[in-house]
C-alpha atoms as a PDB file:
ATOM      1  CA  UNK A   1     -39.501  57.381  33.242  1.00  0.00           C
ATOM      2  CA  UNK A   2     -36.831  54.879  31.515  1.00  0.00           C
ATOM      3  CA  UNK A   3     -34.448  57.718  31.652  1.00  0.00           C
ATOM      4  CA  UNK A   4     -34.751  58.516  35.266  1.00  0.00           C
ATOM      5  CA  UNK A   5     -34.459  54.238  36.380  1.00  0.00           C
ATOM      6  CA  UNK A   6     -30.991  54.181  34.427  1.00  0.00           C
ATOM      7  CA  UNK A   7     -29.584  57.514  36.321  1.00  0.00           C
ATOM      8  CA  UNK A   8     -31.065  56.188  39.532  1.00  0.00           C
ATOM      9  CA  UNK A   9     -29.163  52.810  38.960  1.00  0.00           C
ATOM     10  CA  UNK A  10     -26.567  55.029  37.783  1.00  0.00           C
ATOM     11  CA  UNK A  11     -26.167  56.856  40.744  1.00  0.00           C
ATOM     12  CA  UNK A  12     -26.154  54.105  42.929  1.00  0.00           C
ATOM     13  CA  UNK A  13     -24.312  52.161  41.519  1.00  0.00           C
ATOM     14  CA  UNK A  14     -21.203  55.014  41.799  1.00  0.00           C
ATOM     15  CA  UNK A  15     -22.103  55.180  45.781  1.00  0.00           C
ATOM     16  CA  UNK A  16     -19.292  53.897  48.347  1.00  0.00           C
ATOM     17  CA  UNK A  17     -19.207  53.035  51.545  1.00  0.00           C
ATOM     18  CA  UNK A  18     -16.801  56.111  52.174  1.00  0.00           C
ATOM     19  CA  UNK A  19     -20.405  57.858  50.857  1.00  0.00           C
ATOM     20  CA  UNK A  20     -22.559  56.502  53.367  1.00  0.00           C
ATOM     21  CA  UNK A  21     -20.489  55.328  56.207  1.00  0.00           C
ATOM     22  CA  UNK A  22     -21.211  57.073  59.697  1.00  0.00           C
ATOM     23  CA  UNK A  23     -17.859  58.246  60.612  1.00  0.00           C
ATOM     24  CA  UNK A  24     -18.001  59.579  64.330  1.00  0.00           C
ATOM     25  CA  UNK A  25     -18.219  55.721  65.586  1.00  0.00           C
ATOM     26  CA  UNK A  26     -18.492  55.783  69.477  1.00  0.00           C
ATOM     27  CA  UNK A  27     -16.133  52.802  70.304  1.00  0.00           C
ATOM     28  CA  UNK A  28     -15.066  50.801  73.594  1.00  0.00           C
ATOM     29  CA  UNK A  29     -12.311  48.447  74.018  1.00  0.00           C
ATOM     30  CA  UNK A  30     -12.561  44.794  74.800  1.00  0.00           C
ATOM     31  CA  UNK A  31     -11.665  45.515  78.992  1.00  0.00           C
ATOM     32  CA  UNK A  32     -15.228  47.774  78.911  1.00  0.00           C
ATOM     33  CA  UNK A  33     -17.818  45.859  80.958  1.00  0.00           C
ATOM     34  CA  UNK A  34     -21.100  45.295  79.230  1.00  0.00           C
ATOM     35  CA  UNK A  35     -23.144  47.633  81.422  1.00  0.00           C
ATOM     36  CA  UNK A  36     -20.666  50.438  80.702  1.00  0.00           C
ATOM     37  CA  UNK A  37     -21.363  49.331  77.012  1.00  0.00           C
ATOM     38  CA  UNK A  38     -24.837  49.367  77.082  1.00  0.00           C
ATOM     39  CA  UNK A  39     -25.030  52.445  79.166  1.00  0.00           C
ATOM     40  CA  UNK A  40     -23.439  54.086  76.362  1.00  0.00           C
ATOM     41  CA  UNK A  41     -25.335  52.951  73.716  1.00  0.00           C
ATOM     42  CA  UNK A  42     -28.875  53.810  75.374  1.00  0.00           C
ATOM     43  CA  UNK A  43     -26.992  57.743  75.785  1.00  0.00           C
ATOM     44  CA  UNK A  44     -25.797  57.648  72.290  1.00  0.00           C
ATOM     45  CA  UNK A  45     -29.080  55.977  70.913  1.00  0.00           C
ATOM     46  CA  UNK A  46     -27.159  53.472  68.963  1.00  0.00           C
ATOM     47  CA  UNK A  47     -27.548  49.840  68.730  1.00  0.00           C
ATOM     48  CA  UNK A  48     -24.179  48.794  67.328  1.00  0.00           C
ATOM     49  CA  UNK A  49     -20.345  49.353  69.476  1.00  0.00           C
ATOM     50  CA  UNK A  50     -17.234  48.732  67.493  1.00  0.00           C
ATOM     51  CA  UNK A  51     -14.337  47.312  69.803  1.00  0.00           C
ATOM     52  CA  UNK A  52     -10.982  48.686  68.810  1.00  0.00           C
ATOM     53  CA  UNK A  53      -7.894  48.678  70.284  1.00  0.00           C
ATOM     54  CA  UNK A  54      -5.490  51.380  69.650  1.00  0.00           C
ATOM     55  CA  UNK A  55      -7.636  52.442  66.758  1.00  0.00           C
ATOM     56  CA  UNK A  56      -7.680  48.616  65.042  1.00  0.00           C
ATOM     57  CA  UNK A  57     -10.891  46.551  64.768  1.00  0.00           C
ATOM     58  CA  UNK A  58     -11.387  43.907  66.956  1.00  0.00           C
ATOM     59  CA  UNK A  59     -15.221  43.069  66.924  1.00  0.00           C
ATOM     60  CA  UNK A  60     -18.465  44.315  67.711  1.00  0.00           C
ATOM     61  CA  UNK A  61     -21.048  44.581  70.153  1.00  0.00           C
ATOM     62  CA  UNK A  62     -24.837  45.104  69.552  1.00  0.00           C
ATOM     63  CA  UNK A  63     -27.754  45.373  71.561  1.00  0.00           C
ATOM     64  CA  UNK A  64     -28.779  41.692  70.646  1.00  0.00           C
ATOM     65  CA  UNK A  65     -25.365  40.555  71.985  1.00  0.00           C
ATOM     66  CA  UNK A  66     -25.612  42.684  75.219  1.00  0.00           C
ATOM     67  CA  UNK A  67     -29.387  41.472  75.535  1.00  0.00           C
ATOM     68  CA  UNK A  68     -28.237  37.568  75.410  1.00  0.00           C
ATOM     69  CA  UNK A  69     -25.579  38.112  77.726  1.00  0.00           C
ATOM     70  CA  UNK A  70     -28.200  39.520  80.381  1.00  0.00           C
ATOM     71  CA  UNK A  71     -30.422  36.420  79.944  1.00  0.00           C
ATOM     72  CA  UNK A  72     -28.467  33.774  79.560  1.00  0.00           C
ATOM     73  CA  UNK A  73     -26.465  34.620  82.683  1.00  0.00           C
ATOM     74  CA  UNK A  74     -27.637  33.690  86.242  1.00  0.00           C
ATOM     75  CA  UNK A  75     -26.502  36.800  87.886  1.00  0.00           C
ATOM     76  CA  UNK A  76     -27.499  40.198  85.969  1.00  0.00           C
ATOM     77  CA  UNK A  77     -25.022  42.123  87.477  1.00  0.00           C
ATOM     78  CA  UNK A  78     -22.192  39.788  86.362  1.00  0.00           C
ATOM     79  CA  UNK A  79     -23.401  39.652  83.463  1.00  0.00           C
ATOM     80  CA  UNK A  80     -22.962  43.286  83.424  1.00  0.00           C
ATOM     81  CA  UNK A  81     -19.391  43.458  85.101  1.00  0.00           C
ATOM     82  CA  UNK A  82     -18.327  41.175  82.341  1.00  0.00           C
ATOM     83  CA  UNK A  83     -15.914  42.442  79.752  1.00  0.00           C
ATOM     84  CA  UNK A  84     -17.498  43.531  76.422  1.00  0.00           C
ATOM     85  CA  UNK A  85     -14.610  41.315  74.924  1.00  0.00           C
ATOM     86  CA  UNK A  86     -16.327  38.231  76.095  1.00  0.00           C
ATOM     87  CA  UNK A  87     -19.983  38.828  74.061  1.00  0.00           C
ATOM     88  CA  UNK A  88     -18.661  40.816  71.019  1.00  0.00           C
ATOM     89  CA  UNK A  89     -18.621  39.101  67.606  1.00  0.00           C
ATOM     90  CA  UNK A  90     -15.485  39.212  65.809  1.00  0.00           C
ATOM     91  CA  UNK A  91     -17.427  37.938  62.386  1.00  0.00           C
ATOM     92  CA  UNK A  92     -18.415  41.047  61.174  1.00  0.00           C
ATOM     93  CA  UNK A  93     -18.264  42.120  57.363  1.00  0.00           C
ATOM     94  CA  UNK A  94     -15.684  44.563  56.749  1.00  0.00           C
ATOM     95  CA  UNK A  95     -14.656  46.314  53.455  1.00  0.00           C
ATOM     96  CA  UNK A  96     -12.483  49.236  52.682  1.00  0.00           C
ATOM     97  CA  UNK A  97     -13.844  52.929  51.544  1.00  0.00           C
ATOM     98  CA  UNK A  98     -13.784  52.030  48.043  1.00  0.00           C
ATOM     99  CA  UNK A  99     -16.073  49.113  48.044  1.00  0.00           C
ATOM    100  CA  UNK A 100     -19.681  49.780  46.246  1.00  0.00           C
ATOM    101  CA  UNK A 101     -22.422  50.255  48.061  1.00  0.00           C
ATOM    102  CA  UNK A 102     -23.840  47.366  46.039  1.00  0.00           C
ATOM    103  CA  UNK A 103     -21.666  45.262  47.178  1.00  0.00           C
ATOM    104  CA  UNK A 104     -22.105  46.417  51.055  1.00  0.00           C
ATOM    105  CA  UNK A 105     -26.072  45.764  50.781  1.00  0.00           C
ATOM    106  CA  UNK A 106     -25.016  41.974  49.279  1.00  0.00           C
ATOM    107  CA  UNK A 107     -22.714  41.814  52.767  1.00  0.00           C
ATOM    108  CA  UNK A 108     -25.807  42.978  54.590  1.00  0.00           C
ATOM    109  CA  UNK A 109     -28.053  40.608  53.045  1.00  0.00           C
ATOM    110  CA  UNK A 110     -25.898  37.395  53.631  1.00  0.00           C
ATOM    111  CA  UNK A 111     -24.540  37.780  56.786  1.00  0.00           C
ATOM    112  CA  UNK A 112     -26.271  37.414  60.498  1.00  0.00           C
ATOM    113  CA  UNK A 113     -25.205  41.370  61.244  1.00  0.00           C
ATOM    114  CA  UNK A 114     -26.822  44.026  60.500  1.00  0.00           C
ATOM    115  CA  UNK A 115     -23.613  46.413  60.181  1.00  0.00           C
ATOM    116  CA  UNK A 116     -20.433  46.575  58.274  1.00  0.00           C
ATOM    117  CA  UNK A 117     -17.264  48.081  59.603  1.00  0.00           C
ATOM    118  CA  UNK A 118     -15.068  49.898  57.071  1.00  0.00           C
ATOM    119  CA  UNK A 119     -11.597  49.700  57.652  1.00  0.00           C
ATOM    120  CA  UNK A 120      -8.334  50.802  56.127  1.00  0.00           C
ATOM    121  CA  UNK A 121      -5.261  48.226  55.229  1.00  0.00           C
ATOM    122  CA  UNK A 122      -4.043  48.092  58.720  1.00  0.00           C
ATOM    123  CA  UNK A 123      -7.834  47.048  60.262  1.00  0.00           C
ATOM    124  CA  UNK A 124      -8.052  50.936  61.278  1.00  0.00           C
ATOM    125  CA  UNK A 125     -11.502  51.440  61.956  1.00  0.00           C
ATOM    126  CA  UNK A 126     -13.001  54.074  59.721  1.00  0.00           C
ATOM    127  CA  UNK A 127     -16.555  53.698  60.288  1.00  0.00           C
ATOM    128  CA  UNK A 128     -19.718  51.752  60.208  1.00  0.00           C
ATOM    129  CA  UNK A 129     -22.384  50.723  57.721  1.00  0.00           C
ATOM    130  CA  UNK A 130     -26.127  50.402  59.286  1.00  0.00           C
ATOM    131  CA  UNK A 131     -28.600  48.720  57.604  1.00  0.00           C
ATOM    132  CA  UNK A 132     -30.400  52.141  58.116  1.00  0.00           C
ATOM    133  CA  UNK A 133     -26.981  53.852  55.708  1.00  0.00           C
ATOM    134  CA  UNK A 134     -27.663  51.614  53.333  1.00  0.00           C
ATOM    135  CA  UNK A 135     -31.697  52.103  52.436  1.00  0.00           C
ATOM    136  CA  UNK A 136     -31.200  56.151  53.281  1.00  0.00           C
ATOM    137  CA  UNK A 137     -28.650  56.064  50.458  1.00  0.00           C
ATOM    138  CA  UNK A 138     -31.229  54.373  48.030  1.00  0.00           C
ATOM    139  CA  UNK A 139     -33.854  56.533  48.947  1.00  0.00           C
ATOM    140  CA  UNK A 140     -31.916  59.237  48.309  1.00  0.00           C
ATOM    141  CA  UNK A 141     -31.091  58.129  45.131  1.00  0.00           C
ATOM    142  CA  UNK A 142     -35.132  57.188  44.257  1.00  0.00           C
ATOM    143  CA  UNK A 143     -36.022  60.940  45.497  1.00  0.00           C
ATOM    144  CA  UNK A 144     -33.357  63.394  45.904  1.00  0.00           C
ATOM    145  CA  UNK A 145     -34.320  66.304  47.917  1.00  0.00           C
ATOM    146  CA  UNK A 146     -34.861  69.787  46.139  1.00  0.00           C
END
């Protein structure tokens, strides 16, 4: 039993976010409107957009931000005609592909998002790190499948 914790911490321990990073990120730029936005995530099922701009990260949008934006405004349909740019959140974690897992869950933990963006050197966007990756990767890790 010993034996199997230390490979388990073993293994993760060696994970990185290039490991458990969703790759195929739908993304919108900061002109989208917020209804095109959410219209997109509700197809796509997801609840986080990255905003780029010719490939480079310039925030994100989530369903929470989306949601305040249709209740704090007067007018629903302005708030959905507004541009994305104006309710996306530029503080977002970001590390590069090398960074351990580890340290992605300690991101997680400590910040008000529940995703991380990888990026490379020039703020390319590379992917995205759910909360969902991250315990997947553990339980993975706890019970590999046969």
């Amino acid at each position: 039993m010993t034996t199997m914790v230390y490979e388990t911490a073993d293994t993760i321990d060696r994970l990185r976010a290039r490991d458990v990073m969703t790759r195929e990120v739908a993304t919108v730029d900061g002109g989208s409107t917020v209804g095109s936005a959410l219209t997109l995530m509700r197809r796509l099922g997801v609840r986080h957009l990255p905003i780029t701009e010719h490939g480079r990260f310039l925030g994100l949008v989530d369903d929470r931000l989306v949601t305040c934006a249709l209740l704090t405004g007067a007018d629903r349909d302005e708030a959905l005609e507004k541009p994305v740019e104006q309710v996306m959140t530029r503080y977002v974690p970001q590390v590069g592909p090398d960074t351990e897992v580890t340290r992605v869950s300690r991101l997680l933990r400590s910040s008000r998002s529940d995703a991380v963006v990888v990026v490379d050197g020039q703020d390319r966007l590379l992917g995205l790190i759910t909360l969902v990756d991250v315990v997947g990767a553990v339980a993975h890790a706890l019970a590999p499948e046969s």
